[in-house]
PDB file of N, CA and C in Angstrom:
ATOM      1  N   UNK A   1       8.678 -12.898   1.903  1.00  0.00           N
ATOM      2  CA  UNK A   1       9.749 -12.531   2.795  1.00  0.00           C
ATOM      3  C   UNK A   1       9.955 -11.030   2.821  1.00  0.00           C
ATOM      4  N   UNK A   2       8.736 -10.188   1.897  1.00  0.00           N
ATOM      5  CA  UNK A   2       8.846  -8.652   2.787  1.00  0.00           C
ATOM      6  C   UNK A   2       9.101  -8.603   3.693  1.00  0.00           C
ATOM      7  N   UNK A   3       9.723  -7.316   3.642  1.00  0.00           N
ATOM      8  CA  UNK A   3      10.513  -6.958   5.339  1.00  0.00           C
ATOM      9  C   UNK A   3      11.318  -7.506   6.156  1.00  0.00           C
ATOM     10  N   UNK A   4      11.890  -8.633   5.576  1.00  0.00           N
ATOM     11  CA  UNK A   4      12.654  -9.618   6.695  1.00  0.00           C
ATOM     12  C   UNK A   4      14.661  -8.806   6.099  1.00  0.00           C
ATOM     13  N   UNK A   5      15.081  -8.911   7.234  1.00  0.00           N
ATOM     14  CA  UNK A   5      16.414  -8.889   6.697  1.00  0.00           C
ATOM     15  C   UNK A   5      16.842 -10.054   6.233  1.00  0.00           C
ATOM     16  N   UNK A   6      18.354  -9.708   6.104  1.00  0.00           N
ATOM     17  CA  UNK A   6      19.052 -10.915   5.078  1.00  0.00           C
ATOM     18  C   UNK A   6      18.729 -11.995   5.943  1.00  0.00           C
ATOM     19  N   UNK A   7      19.450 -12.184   7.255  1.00  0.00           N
ATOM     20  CA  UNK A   7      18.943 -13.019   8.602  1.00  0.00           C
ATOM     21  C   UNK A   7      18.313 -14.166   8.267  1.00  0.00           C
ATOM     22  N   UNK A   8      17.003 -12.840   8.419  1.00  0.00           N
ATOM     23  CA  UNK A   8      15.946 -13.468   8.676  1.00  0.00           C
ATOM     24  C   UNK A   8      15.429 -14.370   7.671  1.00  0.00           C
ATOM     25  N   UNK A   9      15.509 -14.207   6.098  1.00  0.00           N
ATOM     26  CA  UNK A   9      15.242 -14.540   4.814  1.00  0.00           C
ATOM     27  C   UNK A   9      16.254 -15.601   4.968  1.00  0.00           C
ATOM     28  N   UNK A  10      17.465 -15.768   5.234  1.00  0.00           N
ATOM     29  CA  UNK A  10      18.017 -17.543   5.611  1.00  0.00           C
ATOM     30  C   UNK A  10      17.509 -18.324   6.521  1.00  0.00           C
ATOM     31  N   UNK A  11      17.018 -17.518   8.015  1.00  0.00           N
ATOM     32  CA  UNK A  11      16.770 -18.382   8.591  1.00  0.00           C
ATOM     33  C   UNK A  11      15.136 -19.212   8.128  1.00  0.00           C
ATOM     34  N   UNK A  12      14.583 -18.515   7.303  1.00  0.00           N
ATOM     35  CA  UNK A  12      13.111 -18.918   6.602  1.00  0.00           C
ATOM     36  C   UNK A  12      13.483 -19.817   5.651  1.00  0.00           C
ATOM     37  N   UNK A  13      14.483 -19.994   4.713  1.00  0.00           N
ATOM     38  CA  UNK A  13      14.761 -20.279   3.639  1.00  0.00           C
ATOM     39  C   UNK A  13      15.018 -21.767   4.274  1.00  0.00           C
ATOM     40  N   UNK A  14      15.877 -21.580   5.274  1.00  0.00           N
ATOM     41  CA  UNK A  14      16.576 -23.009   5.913  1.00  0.00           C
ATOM     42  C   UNK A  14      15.157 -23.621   6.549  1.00  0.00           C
ATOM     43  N   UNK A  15      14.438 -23.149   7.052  1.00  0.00           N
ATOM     44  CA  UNK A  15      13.349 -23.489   7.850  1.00  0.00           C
ATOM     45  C   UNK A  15      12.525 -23.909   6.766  1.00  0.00           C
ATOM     46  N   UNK A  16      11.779 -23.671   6.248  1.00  0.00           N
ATOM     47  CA  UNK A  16      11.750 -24.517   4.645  1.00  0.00           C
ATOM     48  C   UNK A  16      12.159 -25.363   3.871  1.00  0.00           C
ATOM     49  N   UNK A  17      13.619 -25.330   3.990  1.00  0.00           N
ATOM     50  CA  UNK A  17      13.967 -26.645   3.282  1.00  0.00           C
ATOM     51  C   UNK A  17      13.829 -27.620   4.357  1.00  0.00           C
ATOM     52  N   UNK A  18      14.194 -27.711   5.357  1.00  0.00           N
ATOM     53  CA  UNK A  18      14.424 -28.402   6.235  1.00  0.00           C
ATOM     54  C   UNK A  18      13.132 -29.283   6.579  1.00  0.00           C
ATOM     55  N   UNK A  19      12.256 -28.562   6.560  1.00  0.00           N
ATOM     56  CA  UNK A  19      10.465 -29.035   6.945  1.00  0.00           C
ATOM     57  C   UNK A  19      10.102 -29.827   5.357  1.00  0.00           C
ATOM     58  N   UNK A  20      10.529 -28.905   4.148  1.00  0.00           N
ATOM     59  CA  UNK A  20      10.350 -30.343   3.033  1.00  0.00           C
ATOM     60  C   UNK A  20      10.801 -31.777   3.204  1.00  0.00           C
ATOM     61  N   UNK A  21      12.556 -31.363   3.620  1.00  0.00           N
ATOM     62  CA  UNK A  21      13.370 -32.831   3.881  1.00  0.00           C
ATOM     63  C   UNK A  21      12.553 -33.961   5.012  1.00  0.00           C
ATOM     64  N   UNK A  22      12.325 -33.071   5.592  1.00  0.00           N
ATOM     65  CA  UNK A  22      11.538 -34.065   7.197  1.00  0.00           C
ATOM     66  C   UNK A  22      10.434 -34.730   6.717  1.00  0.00           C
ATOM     67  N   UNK A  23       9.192 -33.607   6.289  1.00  0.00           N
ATOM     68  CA  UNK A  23       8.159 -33.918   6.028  1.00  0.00           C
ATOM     69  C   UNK A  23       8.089 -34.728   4.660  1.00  0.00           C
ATOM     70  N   UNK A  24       9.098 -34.978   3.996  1.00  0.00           N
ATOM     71  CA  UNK A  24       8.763 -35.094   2.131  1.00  0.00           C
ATOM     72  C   UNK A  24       7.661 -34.835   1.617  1.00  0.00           C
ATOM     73  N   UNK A  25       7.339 -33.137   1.767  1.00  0.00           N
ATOM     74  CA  UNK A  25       5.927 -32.718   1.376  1.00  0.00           C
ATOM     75  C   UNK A  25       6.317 -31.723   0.503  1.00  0.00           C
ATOM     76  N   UNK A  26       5.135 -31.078  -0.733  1.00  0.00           N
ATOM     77  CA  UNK A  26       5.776 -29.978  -1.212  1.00  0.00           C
ATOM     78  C   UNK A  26       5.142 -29.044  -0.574  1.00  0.00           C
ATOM     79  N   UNK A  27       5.722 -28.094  -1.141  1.00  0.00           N
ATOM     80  CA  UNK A  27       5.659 -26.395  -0.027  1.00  0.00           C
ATOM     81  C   UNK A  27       5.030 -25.936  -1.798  1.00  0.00           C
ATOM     82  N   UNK A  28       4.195 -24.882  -1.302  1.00  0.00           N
ATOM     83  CA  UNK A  28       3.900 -24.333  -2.544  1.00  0.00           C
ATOM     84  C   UNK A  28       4.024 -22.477  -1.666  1.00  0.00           C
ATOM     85  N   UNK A  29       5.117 -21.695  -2.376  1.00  0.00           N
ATOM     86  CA  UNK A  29       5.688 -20.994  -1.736  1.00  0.00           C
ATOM     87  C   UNK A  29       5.460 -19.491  -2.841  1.00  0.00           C
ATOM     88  N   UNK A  30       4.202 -18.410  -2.273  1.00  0.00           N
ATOM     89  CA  UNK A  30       4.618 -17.475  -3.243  1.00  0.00           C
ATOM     90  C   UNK A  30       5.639 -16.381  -3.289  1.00  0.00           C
ATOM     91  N   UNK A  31       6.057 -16.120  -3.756  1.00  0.00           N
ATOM     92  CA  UNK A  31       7.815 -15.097  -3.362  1.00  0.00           C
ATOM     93  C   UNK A  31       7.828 -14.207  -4.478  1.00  0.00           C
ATOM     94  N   UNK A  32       7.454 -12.746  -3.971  1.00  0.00           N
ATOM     95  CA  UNK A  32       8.388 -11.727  -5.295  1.00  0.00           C
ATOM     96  C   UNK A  32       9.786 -11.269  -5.373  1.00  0.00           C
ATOM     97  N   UNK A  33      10.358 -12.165  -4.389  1.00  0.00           N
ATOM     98  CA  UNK A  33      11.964 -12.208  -4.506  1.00  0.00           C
ATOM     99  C   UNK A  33      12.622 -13.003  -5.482  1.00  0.00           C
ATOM    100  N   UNK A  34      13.401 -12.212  -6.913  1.00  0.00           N
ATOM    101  CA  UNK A  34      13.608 -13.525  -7.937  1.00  0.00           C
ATOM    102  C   UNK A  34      14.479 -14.250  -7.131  1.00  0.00           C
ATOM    103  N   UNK A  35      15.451 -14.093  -6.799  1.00  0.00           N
ATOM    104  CA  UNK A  35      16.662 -14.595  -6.074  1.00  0.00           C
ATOM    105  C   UNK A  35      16.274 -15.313  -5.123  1.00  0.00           C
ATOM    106  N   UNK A  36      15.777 -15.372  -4.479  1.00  0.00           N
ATOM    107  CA  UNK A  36      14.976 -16.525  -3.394  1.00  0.00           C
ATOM    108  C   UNK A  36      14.448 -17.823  -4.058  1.00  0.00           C
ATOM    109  N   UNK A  37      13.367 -17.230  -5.850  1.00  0.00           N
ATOM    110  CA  UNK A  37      12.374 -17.783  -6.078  1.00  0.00           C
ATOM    111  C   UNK A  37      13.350 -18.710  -7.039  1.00  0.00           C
ATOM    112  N   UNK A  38      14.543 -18.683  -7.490  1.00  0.00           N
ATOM    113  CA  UNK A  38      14.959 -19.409  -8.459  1.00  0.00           C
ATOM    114  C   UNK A  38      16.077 -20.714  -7.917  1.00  0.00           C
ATOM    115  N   UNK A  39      17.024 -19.970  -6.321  1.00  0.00           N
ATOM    116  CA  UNK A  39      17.436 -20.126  -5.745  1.00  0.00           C
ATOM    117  C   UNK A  39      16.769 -21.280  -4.862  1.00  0.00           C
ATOM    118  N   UNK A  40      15.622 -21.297  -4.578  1.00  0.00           N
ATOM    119  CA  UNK A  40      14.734 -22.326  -3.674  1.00  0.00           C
ATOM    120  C   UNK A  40      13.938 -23.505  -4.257  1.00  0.00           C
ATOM    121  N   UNK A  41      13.327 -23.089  -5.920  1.00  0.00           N
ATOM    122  CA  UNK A  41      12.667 -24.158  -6.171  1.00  0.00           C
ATOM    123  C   UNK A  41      13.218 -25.010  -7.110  1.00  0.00           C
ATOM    124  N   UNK A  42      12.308 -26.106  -7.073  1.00  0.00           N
ATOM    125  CA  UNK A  42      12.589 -27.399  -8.298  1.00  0.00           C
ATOM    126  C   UNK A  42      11.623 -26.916  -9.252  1.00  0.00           C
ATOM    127  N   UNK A  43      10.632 -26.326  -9.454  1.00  0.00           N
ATOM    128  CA  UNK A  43       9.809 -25.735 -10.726  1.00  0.00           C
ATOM    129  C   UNK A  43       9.244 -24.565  -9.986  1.00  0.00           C
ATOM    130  N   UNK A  44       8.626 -23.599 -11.031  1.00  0.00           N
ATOM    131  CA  UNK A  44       8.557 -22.343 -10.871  1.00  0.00           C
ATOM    132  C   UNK A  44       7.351 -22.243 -11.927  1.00  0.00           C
ATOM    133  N   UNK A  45       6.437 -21.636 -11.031  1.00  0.00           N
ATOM    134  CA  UNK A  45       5.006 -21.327 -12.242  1.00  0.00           C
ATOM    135  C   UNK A  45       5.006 -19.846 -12.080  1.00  0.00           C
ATOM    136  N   UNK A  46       5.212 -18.794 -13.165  1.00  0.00           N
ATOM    137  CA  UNK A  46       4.738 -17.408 -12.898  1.00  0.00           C
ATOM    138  C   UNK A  46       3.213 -16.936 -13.856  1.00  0.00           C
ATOM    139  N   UNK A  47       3.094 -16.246 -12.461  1.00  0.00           N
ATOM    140  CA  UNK A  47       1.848 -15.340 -13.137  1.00  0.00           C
ATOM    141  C   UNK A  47       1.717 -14.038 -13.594  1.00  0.00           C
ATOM    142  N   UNK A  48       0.975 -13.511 -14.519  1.00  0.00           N
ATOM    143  CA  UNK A  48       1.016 -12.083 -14.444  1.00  0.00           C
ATOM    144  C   UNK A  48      -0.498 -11.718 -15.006  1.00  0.00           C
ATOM    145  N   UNK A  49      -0.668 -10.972 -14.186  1.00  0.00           N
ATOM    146  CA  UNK A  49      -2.199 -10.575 -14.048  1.00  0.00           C
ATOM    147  C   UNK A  49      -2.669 -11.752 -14.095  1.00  0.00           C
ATOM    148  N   UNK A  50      -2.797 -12.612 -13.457  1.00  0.00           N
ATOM    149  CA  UNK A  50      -3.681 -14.007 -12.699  1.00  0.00           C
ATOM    150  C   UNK A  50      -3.346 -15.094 -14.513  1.00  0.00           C
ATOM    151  N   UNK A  51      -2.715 -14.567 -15.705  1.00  0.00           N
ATOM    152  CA  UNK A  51      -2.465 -15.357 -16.274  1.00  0.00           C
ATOM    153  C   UNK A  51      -0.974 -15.672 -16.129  1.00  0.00           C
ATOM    154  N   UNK A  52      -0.624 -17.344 -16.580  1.00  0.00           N
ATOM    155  CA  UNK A  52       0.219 -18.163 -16.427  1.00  0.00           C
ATOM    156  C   UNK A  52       1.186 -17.915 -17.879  1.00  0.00           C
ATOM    157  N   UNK A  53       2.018 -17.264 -17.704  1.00  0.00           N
ATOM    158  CA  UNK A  53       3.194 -17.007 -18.212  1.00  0.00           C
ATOM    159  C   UNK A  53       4.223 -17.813 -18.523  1.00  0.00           C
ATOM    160  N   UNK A  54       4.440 -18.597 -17.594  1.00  0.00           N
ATOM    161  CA  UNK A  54       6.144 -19.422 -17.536  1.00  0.00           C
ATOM    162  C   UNK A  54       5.459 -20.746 -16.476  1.00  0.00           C
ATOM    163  N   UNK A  55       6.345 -21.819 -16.858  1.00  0.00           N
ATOM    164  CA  UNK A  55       6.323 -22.726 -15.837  1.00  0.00           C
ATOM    165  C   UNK A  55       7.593 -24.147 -16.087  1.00  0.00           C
ATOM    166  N   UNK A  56       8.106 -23.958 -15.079  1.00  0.00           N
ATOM    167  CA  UNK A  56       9.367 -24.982 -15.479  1.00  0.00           C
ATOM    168  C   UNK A  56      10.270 -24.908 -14.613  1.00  0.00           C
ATOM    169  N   UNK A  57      11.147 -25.345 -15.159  1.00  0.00           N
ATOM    170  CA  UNK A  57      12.541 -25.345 -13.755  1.00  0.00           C
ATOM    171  C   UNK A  57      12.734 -24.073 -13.977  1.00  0.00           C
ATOM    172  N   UNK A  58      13.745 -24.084 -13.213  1.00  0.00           N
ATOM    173  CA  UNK A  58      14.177 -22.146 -12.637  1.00  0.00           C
ATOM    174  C   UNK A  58      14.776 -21.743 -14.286  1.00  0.00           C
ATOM    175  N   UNK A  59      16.040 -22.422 -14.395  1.00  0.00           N
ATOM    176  CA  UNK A  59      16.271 -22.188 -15.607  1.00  0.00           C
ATOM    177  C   UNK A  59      15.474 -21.521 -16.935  1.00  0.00           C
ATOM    178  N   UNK A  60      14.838 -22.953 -17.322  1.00  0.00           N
ATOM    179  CA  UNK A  60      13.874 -22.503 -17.932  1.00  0.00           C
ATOM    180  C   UNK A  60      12.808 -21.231 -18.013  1.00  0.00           C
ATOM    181  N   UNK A  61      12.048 -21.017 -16.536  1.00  0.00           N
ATOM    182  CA  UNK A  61      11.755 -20.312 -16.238  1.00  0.00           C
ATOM    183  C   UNK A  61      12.681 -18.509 -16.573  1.00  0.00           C
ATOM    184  N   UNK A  62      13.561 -18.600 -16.021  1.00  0.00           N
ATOM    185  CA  UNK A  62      14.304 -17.049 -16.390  1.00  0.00           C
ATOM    186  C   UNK A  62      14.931 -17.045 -17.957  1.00  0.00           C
ATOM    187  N   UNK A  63      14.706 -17.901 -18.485  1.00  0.00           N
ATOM    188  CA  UNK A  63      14.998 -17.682 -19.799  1.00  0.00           C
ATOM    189  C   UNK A  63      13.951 -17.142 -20.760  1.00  0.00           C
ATOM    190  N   UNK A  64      12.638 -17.973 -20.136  1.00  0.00           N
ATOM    191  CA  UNK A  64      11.396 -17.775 -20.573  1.00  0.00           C
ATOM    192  C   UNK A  64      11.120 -15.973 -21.681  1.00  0.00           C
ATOM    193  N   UNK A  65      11.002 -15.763 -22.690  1.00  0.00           N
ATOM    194  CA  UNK A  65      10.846 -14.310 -23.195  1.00  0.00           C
ATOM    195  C   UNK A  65      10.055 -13.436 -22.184  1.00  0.00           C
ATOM    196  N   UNK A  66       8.337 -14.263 -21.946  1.00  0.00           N
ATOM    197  CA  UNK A  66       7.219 -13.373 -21.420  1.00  0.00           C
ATOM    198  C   UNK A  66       7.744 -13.159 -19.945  1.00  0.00           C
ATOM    199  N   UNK A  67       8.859 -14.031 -19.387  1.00  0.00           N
ATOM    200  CA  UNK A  67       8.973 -14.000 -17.795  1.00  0.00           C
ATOM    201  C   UNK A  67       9.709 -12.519 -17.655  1.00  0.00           C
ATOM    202  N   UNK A  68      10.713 -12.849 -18.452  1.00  0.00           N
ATOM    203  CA  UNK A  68      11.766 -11.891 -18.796  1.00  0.00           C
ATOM    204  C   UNK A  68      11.256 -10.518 -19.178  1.00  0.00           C
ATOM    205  N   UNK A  69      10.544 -10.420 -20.075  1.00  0.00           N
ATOM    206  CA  UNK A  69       9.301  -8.974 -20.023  1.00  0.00           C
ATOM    207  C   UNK A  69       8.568  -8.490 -19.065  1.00  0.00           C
ATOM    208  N   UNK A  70       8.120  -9.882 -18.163  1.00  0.00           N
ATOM    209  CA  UNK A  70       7.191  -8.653 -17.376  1.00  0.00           C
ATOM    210  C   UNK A  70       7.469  -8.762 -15.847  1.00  0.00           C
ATOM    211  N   UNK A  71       8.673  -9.574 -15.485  1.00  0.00           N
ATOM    212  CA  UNK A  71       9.446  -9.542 -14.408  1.00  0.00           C
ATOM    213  C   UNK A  71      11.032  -9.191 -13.911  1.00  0.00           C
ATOM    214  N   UNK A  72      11.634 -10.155 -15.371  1.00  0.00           N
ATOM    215  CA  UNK A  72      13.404  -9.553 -14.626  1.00  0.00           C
ATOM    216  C   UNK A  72      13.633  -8.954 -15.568  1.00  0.00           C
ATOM    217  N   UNK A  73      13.410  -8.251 -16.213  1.00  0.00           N
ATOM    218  CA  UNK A  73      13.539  -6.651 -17.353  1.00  0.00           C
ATOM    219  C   UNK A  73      14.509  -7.296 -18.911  1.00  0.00           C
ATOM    220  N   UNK A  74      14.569  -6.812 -19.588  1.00  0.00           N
ATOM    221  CA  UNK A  74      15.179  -6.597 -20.880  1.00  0.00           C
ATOM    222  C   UNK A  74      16.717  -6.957 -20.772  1.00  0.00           C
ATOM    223  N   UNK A  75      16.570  -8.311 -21.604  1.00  0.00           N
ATOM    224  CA  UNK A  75      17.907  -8.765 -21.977  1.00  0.00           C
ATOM    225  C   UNK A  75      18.936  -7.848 -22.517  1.00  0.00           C
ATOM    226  N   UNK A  76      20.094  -7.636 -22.278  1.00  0.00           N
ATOM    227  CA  UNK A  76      20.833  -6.161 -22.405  1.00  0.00           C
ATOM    228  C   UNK A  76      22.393  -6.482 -23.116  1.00  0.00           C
TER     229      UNK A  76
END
């Protein structure tokens, strides 16, 4: 969702859920927006440098130590 305004990033977000609900398909969705990415899914796999770091519900996921190091910065 580079470059999209706020808008536009709901009206995608809604357009997405909406096409899961219809379709009951999964979406496999990559996003460097945390707030989108924790906000939107039921599990969350991160990578860093093509290795697999974290994988779990969102929760889990941002709690994760290695996620937390090399994506949403230093517990403070």
């Amino acid at each position: 969702m580079a470059g999209m305004n706020m808008k536009e990033k709901q009206d995608m977000c809604r357009f997405i859920l909406e096409t899961n609900q219809e379709f009951g398909t999964t979406i496999v969705l990559i996003e460097h927006n945390m707030g989108v990415v924790m906000d939107f899914s039921d599990r969350v796999v991160v990578l860093d440098y093509g290795k697999k770091i974290g994988d779990g519900t969102p929760d889990e996921v941002k709690n994760n130590p290695d996620v937390i190091r090399a994506y949403l910065g230093a517990v403070h």
